[in-house]
N, C-alpha and C. Protein backbone atom coordinates (compact mmCIF):
# COMPACT_ATOMS: atom_id res chain seq x y z
N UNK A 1 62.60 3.43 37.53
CA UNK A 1 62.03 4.33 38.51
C UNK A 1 61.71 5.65 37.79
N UNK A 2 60.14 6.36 37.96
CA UNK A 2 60.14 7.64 37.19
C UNK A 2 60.14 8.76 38.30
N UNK A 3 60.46 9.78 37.84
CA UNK A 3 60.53 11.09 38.62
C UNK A 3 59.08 11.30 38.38
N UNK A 4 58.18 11.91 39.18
CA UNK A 4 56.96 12.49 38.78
C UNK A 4 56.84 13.74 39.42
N UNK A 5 56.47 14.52 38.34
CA UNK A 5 56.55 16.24 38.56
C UNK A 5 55.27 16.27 38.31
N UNK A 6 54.60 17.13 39.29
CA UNK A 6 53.23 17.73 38.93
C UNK A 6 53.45 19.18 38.80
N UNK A 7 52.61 19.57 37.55
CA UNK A 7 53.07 20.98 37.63
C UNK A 7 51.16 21.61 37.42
N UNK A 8 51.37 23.65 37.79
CA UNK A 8 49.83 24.01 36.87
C UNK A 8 50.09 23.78 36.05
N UNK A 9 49.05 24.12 35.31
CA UNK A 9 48.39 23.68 34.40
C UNK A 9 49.10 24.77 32.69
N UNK A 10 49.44 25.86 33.32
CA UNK A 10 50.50 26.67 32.39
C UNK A 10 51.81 26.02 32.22
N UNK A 11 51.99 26.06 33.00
CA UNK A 11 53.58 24.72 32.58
C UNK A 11 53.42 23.74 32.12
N UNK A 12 52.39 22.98 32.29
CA UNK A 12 52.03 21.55 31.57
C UNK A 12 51.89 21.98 30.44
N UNK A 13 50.97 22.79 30.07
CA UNK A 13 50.70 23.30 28.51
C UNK A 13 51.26 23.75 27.65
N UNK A 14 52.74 24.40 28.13
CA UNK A 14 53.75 24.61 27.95
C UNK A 14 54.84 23.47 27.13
N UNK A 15 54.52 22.54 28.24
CA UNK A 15 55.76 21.45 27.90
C UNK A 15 54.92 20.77 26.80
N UNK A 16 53.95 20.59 26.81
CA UNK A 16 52.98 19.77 26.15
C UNK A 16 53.23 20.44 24.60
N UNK A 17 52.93 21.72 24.52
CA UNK A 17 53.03 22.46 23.34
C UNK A 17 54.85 22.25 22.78
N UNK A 18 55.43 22.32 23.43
CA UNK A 18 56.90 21.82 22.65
C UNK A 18 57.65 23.25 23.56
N UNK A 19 57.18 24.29 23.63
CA UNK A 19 57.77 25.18 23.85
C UNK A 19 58.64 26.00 25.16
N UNK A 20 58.35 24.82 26.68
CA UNK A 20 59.12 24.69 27.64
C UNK A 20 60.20 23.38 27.43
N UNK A 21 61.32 23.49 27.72
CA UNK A 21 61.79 22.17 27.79
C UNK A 21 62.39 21.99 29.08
N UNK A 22 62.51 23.38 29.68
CA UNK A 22 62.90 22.86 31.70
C UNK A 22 62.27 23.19 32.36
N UNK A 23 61.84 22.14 33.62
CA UNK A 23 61.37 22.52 34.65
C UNK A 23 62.01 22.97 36.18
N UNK A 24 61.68 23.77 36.47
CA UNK A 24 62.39 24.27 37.40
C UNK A 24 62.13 24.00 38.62
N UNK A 25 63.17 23.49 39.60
CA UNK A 25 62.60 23.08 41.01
C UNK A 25 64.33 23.86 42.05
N UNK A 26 63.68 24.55 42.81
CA UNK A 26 64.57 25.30 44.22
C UNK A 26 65.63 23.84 44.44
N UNK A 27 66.87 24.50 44.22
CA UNK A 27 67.71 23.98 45.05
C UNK A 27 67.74 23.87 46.34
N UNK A 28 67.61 22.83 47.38
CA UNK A 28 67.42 22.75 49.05
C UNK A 28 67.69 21.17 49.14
N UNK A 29 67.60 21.19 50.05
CA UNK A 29 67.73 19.57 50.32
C UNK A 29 66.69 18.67 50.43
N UNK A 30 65.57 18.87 50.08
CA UNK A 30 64.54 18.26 50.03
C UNK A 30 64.54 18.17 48.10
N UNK A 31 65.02 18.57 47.34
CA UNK A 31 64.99 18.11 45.93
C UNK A 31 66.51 17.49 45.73
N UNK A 32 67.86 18.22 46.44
CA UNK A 32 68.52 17.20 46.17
C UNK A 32 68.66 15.41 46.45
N UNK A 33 67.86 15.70 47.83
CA UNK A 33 67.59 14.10 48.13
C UNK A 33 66.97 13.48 47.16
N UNK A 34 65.78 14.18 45.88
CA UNK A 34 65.28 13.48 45.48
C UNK A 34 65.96 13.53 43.53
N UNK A 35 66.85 13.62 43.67
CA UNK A 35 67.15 14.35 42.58
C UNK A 35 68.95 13.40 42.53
N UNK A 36 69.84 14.18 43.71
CA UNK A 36 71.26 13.07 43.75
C UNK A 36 71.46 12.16 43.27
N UNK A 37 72.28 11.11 42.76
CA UNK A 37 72.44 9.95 42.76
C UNK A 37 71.19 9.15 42.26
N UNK A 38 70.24 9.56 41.85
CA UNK A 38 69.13 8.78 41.37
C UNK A 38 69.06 8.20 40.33
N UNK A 39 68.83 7.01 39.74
CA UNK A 39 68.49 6.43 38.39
C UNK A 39 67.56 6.18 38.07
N UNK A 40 66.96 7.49 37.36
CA UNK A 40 65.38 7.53 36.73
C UNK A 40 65.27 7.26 35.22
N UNK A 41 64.66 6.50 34.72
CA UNK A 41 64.24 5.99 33.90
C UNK A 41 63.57 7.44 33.13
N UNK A 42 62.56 7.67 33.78
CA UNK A 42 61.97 8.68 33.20
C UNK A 42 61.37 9.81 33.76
N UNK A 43 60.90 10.79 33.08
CA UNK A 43 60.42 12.00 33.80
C UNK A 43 59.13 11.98 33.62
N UNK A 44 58.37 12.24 34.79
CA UNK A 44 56.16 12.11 33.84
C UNK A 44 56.03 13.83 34.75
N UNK A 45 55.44 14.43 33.89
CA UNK A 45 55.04 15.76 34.26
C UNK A 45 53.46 15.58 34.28
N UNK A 46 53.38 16.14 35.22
CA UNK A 46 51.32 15.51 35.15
C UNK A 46 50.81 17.05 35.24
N UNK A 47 50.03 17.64 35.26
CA UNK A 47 48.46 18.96 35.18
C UNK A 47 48.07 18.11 36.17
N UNK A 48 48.55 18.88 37.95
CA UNK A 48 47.86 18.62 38.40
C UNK A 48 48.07 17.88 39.22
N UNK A 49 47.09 16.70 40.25
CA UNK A 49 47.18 15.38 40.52
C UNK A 49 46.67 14.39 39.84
N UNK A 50 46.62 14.30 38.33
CA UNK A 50 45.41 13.13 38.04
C UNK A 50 45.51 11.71 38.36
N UNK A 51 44.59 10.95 38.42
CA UNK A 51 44.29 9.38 38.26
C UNK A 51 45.27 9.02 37.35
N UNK A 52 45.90 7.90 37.86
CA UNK A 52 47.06 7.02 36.80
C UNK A 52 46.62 6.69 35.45
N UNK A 53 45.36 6.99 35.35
CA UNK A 53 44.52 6.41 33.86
C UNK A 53 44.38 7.77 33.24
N UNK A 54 44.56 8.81 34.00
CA UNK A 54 44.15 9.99 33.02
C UNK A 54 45.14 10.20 32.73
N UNK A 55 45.46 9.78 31.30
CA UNK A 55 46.73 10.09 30.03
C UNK A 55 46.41 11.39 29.58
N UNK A 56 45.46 12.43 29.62
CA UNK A 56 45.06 13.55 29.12
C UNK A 56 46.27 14.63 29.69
N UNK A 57 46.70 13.92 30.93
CA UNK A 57 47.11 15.22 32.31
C UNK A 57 48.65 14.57 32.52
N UNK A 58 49.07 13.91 31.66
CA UNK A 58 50.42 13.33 32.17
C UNK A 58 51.39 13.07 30.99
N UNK A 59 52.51 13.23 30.86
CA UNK A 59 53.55 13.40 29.84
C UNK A 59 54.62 12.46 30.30
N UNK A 60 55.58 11.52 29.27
CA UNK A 60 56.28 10.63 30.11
C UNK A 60 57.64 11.39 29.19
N UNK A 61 58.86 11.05 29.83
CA UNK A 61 59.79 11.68 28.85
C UNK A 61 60.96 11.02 29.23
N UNK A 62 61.94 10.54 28.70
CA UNK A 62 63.52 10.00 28.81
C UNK A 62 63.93 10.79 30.06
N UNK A 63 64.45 10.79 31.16
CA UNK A 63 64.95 11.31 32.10
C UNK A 63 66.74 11.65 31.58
N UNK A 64 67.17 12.64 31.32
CA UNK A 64 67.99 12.87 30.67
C UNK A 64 68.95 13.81 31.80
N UNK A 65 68.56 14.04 32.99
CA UNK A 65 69.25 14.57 33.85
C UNK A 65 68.78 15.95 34.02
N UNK A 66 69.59 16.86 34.61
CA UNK A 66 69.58 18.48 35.40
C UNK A 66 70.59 19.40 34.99
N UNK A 67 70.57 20.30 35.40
CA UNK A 67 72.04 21.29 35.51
C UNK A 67 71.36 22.05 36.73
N UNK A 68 72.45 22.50 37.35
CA UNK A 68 71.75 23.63 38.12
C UNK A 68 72.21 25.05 37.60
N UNK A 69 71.59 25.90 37.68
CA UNK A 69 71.33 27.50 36.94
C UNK A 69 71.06 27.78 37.97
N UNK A 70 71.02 29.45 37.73
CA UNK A 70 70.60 30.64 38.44
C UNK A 70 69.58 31.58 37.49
N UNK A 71 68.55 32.22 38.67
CA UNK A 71 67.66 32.00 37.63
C UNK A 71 66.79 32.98 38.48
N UNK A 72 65.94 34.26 37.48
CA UNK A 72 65.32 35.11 38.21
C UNK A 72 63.77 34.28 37.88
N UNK A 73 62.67 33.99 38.14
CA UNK A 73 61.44 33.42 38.26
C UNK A 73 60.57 34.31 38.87
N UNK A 74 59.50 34.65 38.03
CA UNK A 74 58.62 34.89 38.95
C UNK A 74 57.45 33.85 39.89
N UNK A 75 57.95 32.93 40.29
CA UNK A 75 57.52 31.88 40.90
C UNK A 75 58.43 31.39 41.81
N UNK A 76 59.60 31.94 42.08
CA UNK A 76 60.68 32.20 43.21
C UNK A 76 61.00 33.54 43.84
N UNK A 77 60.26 34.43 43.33
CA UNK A 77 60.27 36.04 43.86
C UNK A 77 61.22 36.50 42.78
N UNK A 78 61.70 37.81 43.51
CA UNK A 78 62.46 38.69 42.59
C UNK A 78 63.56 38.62 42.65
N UNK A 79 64.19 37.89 43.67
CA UNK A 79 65.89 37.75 43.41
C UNK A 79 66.23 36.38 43.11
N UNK A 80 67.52 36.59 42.49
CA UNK A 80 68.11 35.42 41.66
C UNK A 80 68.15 33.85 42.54
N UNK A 81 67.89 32.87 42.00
CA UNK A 81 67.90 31.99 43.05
C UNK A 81 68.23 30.70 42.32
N UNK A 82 69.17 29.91 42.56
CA UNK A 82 69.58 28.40 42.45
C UNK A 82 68.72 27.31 42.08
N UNK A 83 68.18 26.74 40.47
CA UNK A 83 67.55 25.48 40.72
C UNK A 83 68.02 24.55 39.98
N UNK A 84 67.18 23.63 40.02
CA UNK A 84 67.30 22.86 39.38
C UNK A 84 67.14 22.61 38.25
N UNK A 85 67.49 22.32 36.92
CA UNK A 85 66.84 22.73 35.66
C UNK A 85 66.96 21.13 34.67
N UNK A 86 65.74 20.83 35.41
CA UNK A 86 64.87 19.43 34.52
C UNK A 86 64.98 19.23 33.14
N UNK A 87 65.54 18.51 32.23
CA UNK A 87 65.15 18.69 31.05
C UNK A 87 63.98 17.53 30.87
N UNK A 88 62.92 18.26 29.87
CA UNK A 88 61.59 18.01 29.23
C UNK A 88 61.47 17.71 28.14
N UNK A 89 60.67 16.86 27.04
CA UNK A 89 60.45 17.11 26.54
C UNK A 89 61.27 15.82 25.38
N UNK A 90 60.89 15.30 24.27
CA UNK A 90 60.99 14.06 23.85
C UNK A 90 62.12 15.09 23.26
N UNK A 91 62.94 16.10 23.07
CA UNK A 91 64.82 15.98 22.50
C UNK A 91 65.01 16.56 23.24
N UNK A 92 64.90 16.07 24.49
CA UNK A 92 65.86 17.00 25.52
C UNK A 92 67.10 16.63 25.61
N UNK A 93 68.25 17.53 25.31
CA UNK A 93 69.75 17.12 26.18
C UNK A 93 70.25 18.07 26.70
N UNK A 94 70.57 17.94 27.79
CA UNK A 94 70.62 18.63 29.01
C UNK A 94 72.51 18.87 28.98
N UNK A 95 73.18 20.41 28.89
CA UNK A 95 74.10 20.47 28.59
C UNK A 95 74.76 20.88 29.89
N UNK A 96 75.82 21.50 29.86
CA UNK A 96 76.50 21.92 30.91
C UNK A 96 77.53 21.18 31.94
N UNK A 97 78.40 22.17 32.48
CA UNK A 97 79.74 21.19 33.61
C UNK A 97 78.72 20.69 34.59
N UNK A 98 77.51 20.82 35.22
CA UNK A 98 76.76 19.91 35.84
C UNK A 98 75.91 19.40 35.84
N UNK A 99 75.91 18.61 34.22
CA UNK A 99 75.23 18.03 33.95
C UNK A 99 75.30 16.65 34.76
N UNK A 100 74.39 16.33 35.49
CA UNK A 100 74.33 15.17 36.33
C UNK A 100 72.50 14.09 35.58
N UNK A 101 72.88 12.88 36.33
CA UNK A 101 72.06 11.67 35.75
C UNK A 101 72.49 10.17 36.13
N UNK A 102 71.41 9.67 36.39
CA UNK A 102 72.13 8.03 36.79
C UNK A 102 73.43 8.11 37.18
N UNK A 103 73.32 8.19 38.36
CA UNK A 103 73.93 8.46 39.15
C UNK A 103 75.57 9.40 39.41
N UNK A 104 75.60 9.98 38.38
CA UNK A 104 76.99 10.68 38.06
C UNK A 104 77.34 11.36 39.55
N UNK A 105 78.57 11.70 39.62
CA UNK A 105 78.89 12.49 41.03
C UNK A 105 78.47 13.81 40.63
N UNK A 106 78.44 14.65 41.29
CA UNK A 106 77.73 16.09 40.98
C UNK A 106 79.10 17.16 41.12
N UNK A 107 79.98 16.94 42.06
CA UNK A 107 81.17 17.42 42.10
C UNK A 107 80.82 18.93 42.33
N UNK A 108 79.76 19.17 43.08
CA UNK A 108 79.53 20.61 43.72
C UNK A 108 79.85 21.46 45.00
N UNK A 109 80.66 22.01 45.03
CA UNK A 109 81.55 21.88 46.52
C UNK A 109 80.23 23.51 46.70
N UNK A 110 80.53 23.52 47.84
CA UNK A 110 79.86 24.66 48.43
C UNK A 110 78.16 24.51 48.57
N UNK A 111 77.91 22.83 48.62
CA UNK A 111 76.35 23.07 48.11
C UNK A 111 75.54 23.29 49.69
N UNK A 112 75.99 23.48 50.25
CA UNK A 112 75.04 23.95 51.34
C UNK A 112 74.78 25.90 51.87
N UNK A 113 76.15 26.08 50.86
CA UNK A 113 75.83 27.21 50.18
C UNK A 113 74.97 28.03 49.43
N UNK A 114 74.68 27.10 48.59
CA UNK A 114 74.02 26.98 47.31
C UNK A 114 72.43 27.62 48.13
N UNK A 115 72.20 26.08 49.16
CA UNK A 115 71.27 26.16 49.39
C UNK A 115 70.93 27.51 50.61
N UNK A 116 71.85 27.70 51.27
CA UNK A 116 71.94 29.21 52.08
C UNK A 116 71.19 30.38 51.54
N UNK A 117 71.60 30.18 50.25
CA UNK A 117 71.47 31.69 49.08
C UNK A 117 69.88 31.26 48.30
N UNK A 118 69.79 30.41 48.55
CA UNK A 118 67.93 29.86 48.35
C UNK A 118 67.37 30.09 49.35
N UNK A 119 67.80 30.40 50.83
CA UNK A 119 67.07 30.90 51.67
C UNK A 119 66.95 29.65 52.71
N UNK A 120 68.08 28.67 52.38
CA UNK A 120 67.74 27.80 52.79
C UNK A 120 66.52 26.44 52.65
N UNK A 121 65.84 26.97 51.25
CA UNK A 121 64.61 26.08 51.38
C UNK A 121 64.93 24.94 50.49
């Protein structure tokens, strides 16, 4: 099963170039559902929406798991906020006490917390 992330076209170019290796997605319950307990094979970051044939716009990568961080973004506003932190990128290893993947327990107490302090989203 692959995760598929579409991202712009600056982040794609990014990951593409070597020089992002996480992607970042809001902690809420609409990514932990998709994110929990999952056994993904792999991660495909696409530019975009393209056609399944356009290999130009799509990146496939070992699904190597998450951590969650805190994290100022300017693509989450100006205050600090909870995500998810994707690893990318053909040597990704994804470190940390929550490091989660195929299916590991996540062992995060307070996560509706978590998601409170995201604003709920």
């Amino acid at each position: 099963m692959d995760l598929i992330l579409p991202l712009n076209g600056e982040y794609f170019d990014q990951i593409k170039a070597g020089t992002k290796t996480e992607e970042y997605r809001l902690v809420n319950d609409y990514w932990r559902a998709r994110l929990y307990l999952k056994n993904y094979d792999r991660v495909i970051v696409t530019r975009g929406y393209p056609k399944r044939t356009d290999n130009e716009r799509r990146l496939a990568f070992p699904y190597r798991g998450y951590t969650i961080k805190k994290i100022i973004h300017p693509h989450f506003g100006a205050e600090p906020v909870h995500v998810f932190a994707i690893g990318v990128g053909s040597n990704v290893e994804v470190r940390g006490a929550t490091r989660l993947h195929r299916g590991a327990s996540p062992r995060l107490p307070g996560w509706a917390a978590v998601c409170e302090k995201n604003g709920g989203r």
